[in-house]
Protein backbone atom coordinates (compact mmCIF):
# COMPACT_ATOMS: atom_id res chain seq x y z
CA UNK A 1 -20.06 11.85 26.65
CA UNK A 2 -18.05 8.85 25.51
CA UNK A 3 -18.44 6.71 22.48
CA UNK A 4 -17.56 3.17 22.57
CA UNK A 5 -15.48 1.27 20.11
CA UNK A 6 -15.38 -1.91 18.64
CA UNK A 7 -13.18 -3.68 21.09
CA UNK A 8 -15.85 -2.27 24.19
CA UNK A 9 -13.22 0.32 25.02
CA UNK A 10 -14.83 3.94 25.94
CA UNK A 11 -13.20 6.70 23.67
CA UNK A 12 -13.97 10.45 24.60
CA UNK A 13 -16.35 12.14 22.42
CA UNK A 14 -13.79 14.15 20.52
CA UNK A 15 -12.06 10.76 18.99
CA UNK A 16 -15.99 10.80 17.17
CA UNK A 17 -15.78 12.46 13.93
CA UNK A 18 -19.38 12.66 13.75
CA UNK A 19 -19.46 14.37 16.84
CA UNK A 20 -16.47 16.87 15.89
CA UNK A 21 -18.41 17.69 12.34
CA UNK A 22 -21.17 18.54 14.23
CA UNK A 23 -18.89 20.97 17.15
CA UNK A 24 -17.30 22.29 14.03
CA UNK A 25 -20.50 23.73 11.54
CA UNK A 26 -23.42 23.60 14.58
CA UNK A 27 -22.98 27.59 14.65
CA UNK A 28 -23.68 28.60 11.43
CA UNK A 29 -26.45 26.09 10.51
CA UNK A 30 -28.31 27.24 14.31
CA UNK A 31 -28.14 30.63 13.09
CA UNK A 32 -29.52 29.80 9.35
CA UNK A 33 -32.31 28.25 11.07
CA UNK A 34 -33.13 30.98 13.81
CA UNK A 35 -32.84 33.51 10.65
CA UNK A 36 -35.31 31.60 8.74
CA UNK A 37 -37.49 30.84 11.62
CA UNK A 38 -37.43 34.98 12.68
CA UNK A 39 -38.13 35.46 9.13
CA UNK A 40 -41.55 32.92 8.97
CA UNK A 41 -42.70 34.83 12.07
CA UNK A 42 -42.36 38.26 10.69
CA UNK A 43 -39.24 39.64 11.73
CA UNK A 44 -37.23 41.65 9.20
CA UNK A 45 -34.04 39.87 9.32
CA UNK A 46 -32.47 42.34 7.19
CA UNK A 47 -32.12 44.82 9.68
CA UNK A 48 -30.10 42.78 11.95
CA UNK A 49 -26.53 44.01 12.22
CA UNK A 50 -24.27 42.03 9.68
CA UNK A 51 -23.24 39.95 12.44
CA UNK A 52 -26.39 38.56 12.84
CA UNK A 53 -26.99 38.48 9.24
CA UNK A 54 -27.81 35.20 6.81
CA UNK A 55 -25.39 36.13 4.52
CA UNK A 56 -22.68 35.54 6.93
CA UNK A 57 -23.90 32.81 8.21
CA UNK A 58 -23.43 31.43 5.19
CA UNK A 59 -19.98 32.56 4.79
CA UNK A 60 -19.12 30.96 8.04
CA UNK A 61 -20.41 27.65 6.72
CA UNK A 62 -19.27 27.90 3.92
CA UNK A 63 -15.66 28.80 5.01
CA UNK A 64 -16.26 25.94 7.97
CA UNK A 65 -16.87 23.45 5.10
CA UNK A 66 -13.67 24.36 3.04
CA UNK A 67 -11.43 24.19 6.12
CA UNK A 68 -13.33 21.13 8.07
CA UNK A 69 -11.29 18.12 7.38
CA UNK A 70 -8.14 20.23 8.88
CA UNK A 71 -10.56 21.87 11.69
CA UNK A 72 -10.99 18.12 12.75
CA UNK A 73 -7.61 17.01 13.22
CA UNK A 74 -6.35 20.34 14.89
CA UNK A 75 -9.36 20.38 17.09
CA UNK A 76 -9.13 16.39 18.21
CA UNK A 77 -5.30 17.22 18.68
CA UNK A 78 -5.91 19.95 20.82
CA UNK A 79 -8.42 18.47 22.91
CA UNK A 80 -6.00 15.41 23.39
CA UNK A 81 -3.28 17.49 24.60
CA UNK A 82 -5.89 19.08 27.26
CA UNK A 83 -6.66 15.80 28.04
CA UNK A 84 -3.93 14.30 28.68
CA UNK A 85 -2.52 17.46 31.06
């Protein structure tokens, strides 16, 4: 997946912050949803095992939210220096 910049130049998708936002807090809003969606259908989502649970989904999110901006830059930085090996 590439994104392409103003000059026409192809960047990898990694240089898109959108993209990385999305990398970064996909997990816990995917498992708020499937939690809300098991709950509409009649599951009883509060026997899950705490991993599974809403309530830490919404720690993760909420913990992926506080430490984003930093989770961007050492995420893009590592992917560079896979890249460029």
């Amino acid at each position: 997946m590439k994104c392409v910049t103003e000059g026409g130049k192809e960047k990898p998708w990694w240089e898109n912050n959108v993209v990385l936002v999305f990398v970064i807090i996909g997990l816990p809003i995917v498992g708020l949803i499937s939690n809300g969606v098991l709950s509409l259908i009649g599951f009883n989502t509060s026997e899950f095992p705490t991993m599974f649970s809403t309530d830490f989904f919404m720690t993760d999110l909420f913990i992926k939210l506080l430490t984003l901006p930093i989770g961007v830059f050492l995420l893009r930085a590592l992917l560079r220096r896979v890249h460029i090996e």
